[in-house]
C-alpha atoms as a PDB file:
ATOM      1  CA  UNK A   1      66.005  12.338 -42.497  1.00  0.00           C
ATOM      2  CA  UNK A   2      62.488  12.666 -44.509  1.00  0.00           C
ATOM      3  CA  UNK A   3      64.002   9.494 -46.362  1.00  0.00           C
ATOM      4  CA  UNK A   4      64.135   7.411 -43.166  1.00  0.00           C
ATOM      5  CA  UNK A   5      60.633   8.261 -41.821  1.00  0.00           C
ATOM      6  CA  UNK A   6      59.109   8.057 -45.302  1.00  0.00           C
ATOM      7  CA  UNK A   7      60.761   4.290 -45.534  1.00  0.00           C
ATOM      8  CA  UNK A   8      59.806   3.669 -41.319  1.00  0.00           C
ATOM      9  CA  UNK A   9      56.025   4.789 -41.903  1.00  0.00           C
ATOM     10  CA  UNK A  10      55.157   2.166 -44.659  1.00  0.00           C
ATOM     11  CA  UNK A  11      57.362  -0.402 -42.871  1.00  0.00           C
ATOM     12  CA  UNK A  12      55.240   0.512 -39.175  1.00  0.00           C
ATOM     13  CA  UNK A  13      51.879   0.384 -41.292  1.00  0.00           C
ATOM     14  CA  UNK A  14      52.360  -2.786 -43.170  1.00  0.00           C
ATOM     15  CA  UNK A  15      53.449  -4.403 -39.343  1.00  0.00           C
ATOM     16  CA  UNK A  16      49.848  -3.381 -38.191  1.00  0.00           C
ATOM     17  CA  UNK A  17      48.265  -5.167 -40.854  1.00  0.00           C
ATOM     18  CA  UNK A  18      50.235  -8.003 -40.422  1.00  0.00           C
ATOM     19  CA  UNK A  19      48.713  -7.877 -36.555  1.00  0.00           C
ATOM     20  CA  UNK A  20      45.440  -6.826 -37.649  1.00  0.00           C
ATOM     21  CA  UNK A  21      45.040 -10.026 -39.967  1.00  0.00           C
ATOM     22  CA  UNK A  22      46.511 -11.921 -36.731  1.00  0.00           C
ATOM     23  CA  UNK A  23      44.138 -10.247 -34.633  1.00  0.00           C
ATOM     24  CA  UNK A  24      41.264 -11.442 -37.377  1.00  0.00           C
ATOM     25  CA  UNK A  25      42.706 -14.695 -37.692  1.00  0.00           C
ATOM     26  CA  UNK A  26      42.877 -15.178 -34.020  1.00  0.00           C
ATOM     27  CA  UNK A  27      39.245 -14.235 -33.167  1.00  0.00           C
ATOM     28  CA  UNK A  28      37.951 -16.006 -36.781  1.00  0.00           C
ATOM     29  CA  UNK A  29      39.472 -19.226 -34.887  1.00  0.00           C
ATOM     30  CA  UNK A  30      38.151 -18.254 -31.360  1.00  0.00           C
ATOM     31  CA  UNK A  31      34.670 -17.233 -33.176  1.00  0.00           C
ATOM     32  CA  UNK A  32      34.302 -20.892 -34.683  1.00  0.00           C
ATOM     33  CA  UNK A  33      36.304 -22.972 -32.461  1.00  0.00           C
ATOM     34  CA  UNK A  34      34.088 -21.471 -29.148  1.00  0.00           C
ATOM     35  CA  UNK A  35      31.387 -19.276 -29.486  1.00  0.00           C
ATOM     36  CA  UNK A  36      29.625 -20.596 -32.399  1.00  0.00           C
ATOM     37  CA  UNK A  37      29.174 -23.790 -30.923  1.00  0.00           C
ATOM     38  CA  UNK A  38      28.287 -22.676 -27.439  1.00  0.00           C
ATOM     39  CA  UNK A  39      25.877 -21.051 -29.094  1.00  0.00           C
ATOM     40  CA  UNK A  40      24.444 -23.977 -31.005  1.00  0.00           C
ATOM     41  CA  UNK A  41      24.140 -26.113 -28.104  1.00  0.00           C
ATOM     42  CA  UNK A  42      22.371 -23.326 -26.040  1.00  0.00           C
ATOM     43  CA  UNK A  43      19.600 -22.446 -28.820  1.00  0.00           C
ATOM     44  CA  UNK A  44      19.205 -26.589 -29.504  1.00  0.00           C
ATOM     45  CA  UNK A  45      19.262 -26.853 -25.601  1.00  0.00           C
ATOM     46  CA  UNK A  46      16.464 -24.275 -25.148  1.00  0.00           C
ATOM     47  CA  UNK A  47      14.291 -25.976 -28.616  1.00  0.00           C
ATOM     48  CA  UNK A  48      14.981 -29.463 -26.986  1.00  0.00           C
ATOM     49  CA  UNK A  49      13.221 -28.020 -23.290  1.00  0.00           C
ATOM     50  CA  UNK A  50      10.351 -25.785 -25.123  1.00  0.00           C
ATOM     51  CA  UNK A  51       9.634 -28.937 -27.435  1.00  0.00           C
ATOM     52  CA  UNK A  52       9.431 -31.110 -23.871  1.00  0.00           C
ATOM     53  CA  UNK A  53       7.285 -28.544 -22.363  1.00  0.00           C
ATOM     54  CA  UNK A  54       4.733 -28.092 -25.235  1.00  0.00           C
ATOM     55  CA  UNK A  55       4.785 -31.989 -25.146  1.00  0.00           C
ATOM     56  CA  UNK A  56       3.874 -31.884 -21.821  1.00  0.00           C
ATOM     57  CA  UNK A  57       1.509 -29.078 -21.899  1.00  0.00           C
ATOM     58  CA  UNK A  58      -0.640 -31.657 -24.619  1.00  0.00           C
ATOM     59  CA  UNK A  59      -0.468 -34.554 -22.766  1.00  0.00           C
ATOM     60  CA  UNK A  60      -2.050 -32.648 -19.631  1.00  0.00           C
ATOM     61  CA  UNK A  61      -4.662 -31.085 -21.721  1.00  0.00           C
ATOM     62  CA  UNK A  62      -5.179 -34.803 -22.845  1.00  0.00           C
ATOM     63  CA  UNK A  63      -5.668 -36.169 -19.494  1.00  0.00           C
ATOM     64  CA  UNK A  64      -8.018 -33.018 -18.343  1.00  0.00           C
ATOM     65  CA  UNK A  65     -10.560 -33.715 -21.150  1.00  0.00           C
ATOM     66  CA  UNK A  66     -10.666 -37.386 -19.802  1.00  0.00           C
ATOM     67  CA  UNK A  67     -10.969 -36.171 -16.505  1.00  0.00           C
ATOM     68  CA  UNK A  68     -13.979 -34.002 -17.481  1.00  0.00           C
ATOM     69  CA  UNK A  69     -15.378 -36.402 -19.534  1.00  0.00           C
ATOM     70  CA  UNK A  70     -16.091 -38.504 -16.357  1.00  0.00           C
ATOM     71  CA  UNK A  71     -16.700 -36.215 -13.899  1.00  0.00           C
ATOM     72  CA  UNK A  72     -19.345 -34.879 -16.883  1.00  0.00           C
ATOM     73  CA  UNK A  73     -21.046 -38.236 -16.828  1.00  0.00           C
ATOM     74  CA  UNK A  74     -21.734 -38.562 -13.064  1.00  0.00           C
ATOM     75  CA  UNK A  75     -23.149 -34.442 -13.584  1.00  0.00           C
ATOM     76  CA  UNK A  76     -25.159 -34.945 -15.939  1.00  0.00           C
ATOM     77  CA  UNK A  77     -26.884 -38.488 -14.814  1.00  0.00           C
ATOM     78  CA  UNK A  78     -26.911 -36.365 -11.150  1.00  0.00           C
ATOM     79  CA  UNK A  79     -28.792 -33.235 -12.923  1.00  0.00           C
ATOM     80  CA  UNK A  80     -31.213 -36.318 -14.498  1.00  0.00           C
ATOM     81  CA  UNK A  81     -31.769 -37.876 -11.166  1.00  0.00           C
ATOM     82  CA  UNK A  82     -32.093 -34.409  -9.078  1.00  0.00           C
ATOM     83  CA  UNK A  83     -34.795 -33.457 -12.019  1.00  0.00           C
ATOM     84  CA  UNK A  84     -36.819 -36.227 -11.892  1.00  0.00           C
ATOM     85  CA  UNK A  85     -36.648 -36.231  -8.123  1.00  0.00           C
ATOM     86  CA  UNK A  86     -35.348 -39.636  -7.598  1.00  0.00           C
ATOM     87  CA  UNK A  87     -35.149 -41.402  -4.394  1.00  0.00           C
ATOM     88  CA  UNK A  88     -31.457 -42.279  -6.134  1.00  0.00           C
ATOM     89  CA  UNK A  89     -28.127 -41.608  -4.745  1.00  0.00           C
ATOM     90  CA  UNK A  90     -26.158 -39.161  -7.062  1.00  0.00           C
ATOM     91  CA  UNK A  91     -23.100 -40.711  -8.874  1.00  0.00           C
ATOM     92  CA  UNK A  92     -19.839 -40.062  -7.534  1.00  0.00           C
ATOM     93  CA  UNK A  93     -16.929 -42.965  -8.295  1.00  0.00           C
ATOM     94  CA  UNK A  94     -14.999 -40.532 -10.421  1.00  0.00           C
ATOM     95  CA  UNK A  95     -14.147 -38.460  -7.353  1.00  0.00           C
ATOM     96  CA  UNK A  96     -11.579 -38.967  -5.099  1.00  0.00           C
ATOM     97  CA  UNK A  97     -11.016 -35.655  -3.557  1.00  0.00           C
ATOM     98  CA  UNK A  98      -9.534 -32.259  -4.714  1.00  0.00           C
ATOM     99  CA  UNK A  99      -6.796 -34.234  -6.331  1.00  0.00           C
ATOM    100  CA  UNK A 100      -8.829 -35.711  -8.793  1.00  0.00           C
ATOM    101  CA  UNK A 101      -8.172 -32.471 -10.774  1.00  0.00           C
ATOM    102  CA  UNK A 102      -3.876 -32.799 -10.446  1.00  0.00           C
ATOM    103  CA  UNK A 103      -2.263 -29.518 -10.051  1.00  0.00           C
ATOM    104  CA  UNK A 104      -0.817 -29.723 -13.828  1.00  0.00           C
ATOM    105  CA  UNK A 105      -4.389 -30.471 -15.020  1.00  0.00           C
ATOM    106  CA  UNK A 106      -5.632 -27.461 -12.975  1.00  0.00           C
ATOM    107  CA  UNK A 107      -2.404 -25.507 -14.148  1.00  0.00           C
ATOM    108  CA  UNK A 108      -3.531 -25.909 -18.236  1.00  0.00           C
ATOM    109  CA  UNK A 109      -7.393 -24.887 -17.349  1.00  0.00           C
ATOM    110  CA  UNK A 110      -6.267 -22.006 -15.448  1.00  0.00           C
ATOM    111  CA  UNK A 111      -3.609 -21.508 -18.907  1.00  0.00           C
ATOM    112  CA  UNK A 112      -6.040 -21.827 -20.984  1.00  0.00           C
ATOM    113  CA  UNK A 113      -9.322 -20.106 -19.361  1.00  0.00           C
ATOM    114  CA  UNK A 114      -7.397 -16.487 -19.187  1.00  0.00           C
ATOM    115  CA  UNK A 115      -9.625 -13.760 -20.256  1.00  0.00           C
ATOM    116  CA  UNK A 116     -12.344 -15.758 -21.404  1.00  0.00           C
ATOM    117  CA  UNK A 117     -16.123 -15.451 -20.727  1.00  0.00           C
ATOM    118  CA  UNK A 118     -17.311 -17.884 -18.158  1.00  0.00           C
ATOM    119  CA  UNK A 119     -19.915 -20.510 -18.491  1.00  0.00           C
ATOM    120  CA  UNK A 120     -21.184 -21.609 -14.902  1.00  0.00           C
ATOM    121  CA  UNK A 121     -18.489 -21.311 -12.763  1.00  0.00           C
ATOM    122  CA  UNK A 122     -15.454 -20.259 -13.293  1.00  0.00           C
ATOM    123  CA  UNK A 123     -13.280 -22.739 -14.600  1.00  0.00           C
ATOM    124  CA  UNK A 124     -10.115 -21.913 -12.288  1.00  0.00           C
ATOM    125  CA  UNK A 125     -12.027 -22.697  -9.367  1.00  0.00           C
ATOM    126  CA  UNK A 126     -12.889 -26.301 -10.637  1.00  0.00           C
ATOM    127  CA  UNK A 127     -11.866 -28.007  -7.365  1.00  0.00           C
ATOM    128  CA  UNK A 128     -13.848 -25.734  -5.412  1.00  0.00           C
ATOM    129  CA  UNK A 129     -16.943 -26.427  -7.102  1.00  0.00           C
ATOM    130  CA  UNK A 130     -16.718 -30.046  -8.148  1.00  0.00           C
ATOM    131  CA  UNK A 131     -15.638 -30.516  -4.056  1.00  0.00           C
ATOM    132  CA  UNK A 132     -19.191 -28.582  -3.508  1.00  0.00           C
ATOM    133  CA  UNK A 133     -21.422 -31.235  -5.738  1.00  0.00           C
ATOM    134  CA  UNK A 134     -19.358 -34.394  -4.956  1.00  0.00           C
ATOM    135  CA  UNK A 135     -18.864 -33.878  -1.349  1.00  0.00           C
ATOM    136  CA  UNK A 136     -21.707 -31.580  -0.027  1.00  0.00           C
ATOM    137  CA  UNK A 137     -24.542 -31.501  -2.279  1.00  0.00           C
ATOM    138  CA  UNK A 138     -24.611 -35.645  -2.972  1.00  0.00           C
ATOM    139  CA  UNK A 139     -23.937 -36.085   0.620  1.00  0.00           C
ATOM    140  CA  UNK A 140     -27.132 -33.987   1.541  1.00  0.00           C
ATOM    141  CA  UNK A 141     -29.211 -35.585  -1.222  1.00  0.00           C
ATOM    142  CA  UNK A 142     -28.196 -39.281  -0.149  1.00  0.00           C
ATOM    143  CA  UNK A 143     -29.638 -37.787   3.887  1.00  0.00           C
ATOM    144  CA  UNK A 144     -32.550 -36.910   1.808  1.00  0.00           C
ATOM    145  CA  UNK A 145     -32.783 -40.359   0.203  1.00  0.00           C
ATOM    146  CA  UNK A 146     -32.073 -41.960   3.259  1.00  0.00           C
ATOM    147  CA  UNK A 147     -34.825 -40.055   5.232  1.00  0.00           C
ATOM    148  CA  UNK A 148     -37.587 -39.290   2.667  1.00  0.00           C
ATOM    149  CA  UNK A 149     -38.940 -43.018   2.816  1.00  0.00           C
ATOM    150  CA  UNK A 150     -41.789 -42.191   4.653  1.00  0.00           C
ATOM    151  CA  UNK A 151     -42.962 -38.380   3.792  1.00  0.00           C
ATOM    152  CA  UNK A 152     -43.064 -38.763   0.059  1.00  0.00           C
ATOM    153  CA  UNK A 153     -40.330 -36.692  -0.823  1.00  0.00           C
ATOM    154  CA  UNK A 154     -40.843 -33.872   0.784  1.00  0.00           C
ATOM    155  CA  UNK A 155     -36.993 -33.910   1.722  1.00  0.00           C
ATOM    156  CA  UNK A 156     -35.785 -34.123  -1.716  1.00  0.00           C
ATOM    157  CA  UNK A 157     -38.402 -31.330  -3.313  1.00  0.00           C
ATOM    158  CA  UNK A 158     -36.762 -29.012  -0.735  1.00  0.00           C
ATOM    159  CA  UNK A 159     -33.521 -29.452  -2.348  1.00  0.00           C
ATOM    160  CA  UNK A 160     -34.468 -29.158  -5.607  1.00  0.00           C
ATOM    161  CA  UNK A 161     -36.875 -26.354  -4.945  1.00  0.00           C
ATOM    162  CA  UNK A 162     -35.626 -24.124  -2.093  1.00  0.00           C
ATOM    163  CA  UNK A 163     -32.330 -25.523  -2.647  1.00  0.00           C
ATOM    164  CA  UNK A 164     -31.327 -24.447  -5.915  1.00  0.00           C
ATOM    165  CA  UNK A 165     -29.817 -27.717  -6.591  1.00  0.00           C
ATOM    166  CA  UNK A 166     -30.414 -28.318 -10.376  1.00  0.00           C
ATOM    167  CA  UNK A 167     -29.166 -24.965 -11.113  1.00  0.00           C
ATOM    168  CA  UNK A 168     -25.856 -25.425  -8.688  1.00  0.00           C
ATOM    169  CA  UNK A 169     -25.114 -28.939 -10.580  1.00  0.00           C
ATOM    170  CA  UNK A 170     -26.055 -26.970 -14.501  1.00  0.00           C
ATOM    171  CA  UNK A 171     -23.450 -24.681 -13.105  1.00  0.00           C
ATOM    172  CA  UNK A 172     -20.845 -27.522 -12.598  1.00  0.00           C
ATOM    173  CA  UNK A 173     -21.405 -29.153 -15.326  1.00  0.00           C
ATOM    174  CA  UNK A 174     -21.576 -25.839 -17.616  1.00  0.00           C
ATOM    175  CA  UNK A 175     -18.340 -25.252 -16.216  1.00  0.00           C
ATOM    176  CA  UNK A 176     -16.453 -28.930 -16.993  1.00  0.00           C
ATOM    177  CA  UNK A 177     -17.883 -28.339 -20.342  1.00  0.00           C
ATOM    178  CA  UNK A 178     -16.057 -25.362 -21.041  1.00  0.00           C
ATOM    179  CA  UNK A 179     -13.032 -26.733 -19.346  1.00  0.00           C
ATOM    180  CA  UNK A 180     -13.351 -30.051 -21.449  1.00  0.00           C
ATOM    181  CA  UNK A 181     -13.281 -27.819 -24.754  1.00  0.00           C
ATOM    182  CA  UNK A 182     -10.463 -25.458 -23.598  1.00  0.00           C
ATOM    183  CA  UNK A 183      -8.365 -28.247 -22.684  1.00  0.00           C
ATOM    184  CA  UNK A 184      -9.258 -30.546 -25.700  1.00  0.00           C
ATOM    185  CA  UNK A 185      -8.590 -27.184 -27.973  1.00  0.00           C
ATOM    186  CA  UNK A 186      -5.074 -26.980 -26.365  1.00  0.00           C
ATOM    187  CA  UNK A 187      -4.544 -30.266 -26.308  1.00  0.00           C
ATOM    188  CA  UNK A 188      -4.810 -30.167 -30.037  1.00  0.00           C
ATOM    189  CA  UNK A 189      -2.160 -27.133 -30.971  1.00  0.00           C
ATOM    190  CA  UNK A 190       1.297 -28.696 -32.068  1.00  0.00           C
ATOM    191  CA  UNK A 191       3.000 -25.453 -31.769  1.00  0.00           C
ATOM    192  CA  UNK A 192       3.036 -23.712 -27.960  1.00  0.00           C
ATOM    193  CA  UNK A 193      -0.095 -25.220 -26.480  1.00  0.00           C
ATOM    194  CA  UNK A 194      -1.107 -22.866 -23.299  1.00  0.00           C
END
């Protein structure tokens, strides 16, 4: 009897090898054959979309600095023409409404202005402000323009005096300056742009 389980027990062990390098030969097969390559098209998947989005991320950085570059312009020949008390009407072709800033333009400044010291105003409230110069503030000095012919300016020194204009535009264009170098810094990083 000790001779037929000592013969059985080698015979039962060397069986479970043989299914044990099945087993490993089975999920080797499975391993390479399924899950590797799932895997590889997931992780190239997810490189191919964060690639896209970084792409994207520069190109509306790119955009933003041209959009502050001309909103800048009409500012700062505004400021100029609010200084030197001009019976001029303030520029304002680049504007065209709250949308001038598009919501993936005001997405990056937003991105990119997150714990940072403000200069002016602050630069996630863009719209607000540039709506505030373009639509209120040239509106009132073009009434001043249009009604100061005859009293010398005494219409327009009230703006710029009692009015605070010239420090309200400084603000706005203080602010699209810092928004015009966050954005043109972000625009320049190749790897994960804000």
């Amino acid at each position: 009897m000790p001779y037929i389980i000592s013969g059985i027990i080698p015979y039962i062990l060397h069986m479970v090898m043989i299914m044990c390098n099945y087993v490993i030969l089975i999920l080797h097969n499975i391993i390479w054959k399924f899950v590797v390559p799932i895997t590889v098209s997931f992780v190239a998947y997810w490189l191919l979309k964060k690639s896209d989005e970084n792409t994207r991320r520069r190109r509306y950085s790119i955009l933003g600095v041209a959009i502050m570059e001309s909103l800048l312009e009409e500012v700062n020949h505004g400021i100029t023409i609010m200084k030197n008390r001009q019976r001029t009407l303030l520029p304002v072709k680049s504007w065209y409404g709250v949308k001038t800033v598009s919501n993936d333009v005001l997405l990056r400044i937003i991105a990119v202005s997150m714990n940072i010291t403000k200069k002016g105003f602050p630069p996630r409230e863009i719209r607000i402000h540039c709506k505030n110069y373009f639509e209120h503030m040239s509106v009132r000095w073009e009434n001043a323009v249009k009604n100061s012919q005859g009293d010398n300016g005494a219409i327009i020194n009230n703006l710029v005096d009692n009015c605070n204009f010239v420090q309200a535009a400084e603000g706005v264009r203080d602010m699209l300056v810092q928004c015009k170098g966050l954005l043109d810094n972000n625009a320049k990083k190749r790897f994960f742009p804000k």
